[in-house]
N, C-alpha and C. Protein backbone atom coordinates (compact mmCIF):
# COMPACT_ATOMS: atom_id res chain seq x y z
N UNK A 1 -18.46 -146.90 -66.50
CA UNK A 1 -17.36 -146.93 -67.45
C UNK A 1 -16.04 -146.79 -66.67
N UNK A 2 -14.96 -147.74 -66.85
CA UNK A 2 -13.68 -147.67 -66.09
C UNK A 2 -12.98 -146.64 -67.42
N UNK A 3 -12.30 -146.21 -66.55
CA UNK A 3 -11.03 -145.27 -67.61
C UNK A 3 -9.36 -145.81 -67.38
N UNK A 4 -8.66 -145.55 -67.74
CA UNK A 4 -7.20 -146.10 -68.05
C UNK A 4 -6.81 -145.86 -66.64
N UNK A 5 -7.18 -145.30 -65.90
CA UNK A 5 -6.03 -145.35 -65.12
C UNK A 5 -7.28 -145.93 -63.07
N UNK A 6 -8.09 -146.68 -63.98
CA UNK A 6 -8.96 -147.24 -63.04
C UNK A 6 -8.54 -148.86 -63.21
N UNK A 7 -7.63 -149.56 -64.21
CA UNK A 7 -7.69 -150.44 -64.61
C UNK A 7 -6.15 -150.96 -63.83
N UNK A 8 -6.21 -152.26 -63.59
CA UNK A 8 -5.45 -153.45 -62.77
C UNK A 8 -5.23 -154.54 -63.72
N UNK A 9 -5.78 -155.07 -64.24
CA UNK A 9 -6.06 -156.15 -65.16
C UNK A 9 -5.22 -156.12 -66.00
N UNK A 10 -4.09 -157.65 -66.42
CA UNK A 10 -3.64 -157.90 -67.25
C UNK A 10 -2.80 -156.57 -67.66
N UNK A 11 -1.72 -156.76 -66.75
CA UNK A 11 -0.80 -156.01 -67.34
C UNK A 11 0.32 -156.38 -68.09
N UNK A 12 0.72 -155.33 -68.50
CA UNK A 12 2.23 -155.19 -69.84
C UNK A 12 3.31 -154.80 -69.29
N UNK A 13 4.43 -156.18 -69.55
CA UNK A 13 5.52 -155.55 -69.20
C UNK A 13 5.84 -154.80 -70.42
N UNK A 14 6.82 -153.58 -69.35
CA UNK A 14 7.42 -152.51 -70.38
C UNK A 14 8.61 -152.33 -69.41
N UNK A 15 8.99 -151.21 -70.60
CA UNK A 15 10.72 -151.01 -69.60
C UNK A 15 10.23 -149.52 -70.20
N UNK A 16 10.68 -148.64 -69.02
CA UNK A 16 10.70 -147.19 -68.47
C UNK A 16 11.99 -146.87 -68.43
N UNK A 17 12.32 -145.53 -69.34
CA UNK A 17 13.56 -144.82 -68.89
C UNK A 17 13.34 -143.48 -68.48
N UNK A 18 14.30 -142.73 -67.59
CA UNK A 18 13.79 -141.49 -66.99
C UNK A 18 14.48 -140.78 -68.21
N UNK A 19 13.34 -139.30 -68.18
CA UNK A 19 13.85 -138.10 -69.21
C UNK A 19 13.56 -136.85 -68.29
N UNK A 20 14.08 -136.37 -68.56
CA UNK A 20 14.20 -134.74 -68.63
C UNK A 20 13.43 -133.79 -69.67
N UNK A 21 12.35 -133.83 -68.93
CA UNK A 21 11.59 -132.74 -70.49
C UNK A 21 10.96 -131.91 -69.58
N UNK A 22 11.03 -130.56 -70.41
CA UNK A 22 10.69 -129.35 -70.09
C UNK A 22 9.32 -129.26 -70.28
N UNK A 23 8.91 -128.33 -69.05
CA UNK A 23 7.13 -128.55 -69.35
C UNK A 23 6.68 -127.25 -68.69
N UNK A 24 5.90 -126.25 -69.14
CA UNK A 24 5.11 -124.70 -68.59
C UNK A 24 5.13 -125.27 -66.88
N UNK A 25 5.72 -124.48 -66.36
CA UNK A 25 5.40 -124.49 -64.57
C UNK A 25 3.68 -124.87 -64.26
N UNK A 26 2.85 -124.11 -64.93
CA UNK A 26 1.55 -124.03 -64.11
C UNK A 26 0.99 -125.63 -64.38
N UNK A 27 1.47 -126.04 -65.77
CA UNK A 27 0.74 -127.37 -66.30
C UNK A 27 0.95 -128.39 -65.50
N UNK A 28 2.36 -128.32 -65.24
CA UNK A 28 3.03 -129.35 -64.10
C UNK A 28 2.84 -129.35 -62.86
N UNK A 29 2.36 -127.98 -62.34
CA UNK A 29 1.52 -128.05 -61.06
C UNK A 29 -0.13 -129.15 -61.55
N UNK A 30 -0.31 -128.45 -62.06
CA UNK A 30 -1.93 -129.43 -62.51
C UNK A 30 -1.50 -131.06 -62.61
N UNK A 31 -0.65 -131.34 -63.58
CA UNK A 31 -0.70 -132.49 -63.93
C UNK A 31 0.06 -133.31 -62.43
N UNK A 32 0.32 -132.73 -62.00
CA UNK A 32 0.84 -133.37 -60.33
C UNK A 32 -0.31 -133.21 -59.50
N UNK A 33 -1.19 -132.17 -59.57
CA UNK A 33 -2.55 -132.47 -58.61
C UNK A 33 -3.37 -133.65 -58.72
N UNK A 34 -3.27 -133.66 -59.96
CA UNK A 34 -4.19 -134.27 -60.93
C UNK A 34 -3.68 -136.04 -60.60
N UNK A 35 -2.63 -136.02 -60.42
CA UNK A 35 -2.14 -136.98 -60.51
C UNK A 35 -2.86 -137.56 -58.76
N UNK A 36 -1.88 -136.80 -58.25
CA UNK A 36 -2.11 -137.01 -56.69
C UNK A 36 -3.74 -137.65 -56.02
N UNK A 37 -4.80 -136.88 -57.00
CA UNK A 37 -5.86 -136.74 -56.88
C UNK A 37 -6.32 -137.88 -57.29
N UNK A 38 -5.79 -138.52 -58.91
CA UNK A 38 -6.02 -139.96 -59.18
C UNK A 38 -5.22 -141.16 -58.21
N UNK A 39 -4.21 -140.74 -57.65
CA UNK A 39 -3.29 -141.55 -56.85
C UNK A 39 -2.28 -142.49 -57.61
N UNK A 40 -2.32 -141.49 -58.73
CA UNK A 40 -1.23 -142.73 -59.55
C UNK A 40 -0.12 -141.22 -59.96
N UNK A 41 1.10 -141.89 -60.15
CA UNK A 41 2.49 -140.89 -60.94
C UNK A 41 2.24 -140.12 -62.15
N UNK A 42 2.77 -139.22 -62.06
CA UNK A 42 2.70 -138.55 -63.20
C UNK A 42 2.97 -138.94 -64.28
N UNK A 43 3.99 -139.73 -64.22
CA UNK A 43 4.49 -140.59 -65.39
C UNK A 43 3.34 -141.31 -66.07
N UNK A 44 2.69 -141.59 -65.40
CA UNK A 44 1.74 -143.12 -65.30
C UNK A 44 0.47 -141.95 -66.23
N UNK A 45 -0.12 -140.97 -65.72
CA UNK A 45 -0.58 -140.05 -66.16
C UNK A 45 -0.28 -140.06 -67.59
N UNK A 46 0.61 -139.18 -67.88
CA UNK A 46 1.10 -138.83 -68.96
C UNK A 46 1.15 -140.09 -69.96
N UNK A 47 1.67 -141.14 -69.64
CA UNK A 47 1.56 -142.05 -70.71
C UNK A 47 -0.15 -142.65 -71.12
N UNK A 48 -0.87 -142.62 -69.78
CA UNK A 48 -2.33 -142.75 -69.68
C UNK A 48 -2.69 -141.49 -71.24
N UNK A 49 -2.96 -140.62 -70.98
CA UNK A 49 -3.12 -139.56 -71.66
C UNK A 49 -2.26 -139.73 -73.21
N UNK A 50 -1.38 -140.16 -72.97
CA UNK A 50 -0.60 -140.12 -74.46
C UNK A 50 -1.50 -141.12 -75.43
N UNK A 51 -1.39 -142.27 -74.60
CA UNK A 51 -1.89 -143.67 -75.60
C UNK A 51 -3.52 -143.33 -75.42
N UNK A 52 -4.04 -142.28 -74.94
CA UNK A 52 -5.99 -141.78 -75.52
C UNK A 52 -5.33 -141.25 -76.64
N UNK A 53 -4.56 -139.93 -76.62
CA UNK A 53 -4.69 -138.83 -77.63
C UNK A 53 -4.11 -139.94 -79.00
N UNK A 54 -2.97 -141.02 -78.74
CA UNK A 54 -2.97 -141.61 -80.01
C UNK A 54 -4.12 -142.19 -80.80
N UNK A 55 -5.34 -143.05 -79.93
CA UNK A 55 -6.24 -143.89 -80.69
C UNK A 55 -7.29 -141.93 -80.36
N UNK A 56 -7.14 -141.50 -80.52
CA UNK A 56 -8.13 -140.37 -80.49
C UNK A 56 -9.66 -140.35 -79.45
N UNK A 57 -9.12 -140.96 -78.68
CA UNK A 57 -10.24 -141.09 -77.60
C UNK A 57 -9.63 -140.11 -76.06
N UNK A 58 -11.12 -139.79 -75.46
CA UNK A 58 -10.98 -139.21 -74.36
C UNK A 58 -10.45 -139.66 -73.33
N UNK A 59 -8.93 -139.01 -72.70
CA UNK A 59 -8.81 -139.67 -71.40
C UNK A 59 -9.33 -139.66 -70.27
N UNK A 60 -10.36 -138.70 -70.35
CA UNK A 60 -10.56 -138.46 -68.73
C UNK A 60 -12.77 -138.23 -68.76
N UNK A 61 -13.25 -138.78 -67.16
CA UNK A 61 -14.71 -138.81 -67.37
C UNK A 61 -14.67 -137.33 -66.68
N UNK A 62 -16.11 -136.95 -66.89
CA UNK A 62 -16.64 -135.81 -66.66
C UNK A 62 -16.44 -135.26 -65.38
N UNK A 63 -16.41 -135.76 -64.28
CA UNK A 63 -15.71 -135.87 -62.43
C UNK A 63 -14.18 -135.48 -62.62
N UNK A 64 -13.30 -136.17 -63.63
CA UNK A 64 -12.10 -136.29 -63.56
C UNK A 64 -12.02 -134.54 -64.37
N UNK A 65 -12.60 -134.06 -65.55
CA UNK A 65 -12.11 -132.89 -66.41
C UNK A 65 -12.61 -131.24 -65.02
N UNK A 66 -13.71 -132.53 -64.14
CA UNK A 66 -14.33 -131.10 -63.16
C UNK A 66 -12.95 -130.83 -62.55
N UNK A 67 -12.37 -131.86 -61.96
CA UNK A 67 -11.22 -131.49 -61.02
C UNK A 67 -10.31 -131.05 -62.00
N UNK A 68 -9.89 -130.70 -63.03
CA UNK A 68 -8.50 -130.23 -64.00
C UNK A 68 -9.31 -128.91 -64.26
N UNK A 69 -10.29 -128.51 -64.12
CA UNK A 69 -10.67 -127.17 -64.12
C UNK A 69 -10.52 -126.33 -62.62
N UNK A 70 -10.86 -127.08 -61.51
CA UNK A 70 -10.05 -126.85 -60.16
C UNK A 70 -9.21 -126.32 -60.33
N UNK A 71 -8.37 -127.44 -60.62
CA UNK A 71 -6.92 -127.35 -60.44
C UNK A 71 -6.13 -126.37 -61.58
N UNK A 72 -6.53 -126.08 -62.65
CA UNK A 72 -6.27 -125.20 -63.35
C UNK A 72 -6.68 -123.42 -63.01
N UNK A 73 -7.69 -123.26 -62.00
CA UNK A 73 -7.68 -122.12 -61.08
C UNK A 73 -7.05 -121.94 -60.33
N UNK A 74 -6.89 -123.02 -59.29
CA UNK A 74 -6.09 -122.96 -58.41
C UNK A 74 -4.76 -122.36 -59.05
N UNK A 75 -3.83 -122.92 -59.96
CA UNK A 75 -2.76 -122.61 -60.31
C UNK A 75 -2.59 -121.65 -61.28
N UNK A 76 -3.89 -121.20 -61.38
CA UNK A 76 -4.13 -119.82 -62.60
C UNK A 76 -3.29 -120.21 -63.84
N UNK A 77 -3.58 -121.77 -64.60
CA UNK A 77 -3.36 -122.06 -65.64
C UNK A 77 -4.69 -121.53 -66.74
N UNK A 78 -4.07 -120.39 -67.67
CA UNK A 78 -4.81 -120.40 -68.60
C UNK A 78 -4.35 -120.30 -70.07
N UNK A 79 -3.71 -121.65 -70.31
CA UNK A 79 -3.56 -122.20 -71.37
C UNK A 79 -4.84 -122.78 -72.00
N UNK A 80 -4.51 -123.21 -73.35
CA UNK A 80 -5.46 -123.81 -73.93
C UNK A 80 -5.05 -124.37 -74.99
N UNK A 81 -6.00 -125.82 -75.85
CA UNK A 81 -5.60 -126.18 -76.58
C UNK A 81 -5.07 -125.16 -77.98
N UNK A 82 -5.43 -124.29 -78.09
CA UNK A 82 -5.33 -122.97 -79.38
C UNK A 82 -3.63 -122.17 -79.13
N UNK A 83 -3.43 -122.65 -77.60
CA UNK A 83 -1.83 -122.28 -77.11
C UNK A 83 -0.74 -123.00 -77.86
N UNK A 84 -1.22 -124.36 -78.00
CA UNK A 84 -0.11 -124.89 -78.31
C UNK A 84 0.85 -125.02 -79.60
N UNK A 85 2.10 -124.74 -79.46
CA UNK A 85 3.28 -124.81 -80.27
C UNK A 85 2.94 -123.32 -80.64
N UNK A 86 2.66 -122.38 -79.81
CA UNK A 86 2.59 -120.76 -79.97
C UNK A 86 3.35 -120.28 -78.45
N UNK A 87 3.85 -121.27 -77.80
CA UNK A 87 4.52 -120.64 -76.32
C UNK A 87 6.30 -120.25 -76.85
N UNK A 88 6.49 -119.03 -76.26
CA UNK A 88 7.74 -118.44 -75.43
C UNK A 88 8.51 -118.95 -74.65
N UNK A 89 9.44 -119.11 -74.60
CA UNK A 89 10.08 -119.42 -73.14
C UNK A 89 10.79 -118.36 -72.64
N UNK A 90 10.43 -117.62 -71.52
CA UNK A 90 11.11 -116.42 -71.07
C UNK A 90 12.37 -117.14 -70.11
N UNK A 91 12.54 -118.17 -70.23
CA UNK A 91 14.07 -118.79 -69.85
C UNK A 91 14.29 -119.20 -68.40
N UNK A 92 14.89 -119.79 -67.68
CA UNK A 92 14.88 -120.12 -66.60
C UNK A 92 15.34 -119.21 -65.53
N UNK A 93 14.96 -119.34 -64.10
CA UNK A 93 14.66 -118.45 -62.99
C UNK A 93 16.15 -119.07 -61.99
């Protein structure tokens, strides 16, 4: 089974603008390992991941969720889906 971000074939032009969005420190360590680890941008990531969670399908195979549990030790991320839209922001450093 190929996953989204194994795929070359027939691509879409699009037009990309840069943003500024705020994101938990530890997640953004992960989602940059994660990235690194697939060898594609974070950007590229994140939109990968966006357009699963829209059609409600899984982005990632069972090899790929082992390493985001890695990498979520490594960076002592322990968020979870039950976290979200319940975070703080203790404000910038």
């Amino acid at each position: 089974m190929l996953y989204w971000y194994q795929h070359n074939i027939m691509k879409k032009s699009i037009e990309r603008v840069q943003t500024g969005v705020r994101i938990e420190k530890r997640l953004l360590k992960v989602l940059k390992g994660l990235s690194e680890h697939l060898d594609i941008t974070v950007g590229d990531l994140l939109e990968g991941m966006a357009l699963h969670c829209f059609e409600n399908k899984p982005p990632f195979s069972k090899t790929t969720l082992k390493k985001i549990r890695q990498l979520k030790a490594v960076y002592d991320l322990d968020l979870e889906v039950s976290d979200s839209h319940k975070l703080q922001d203790t404000g910038e450093k």
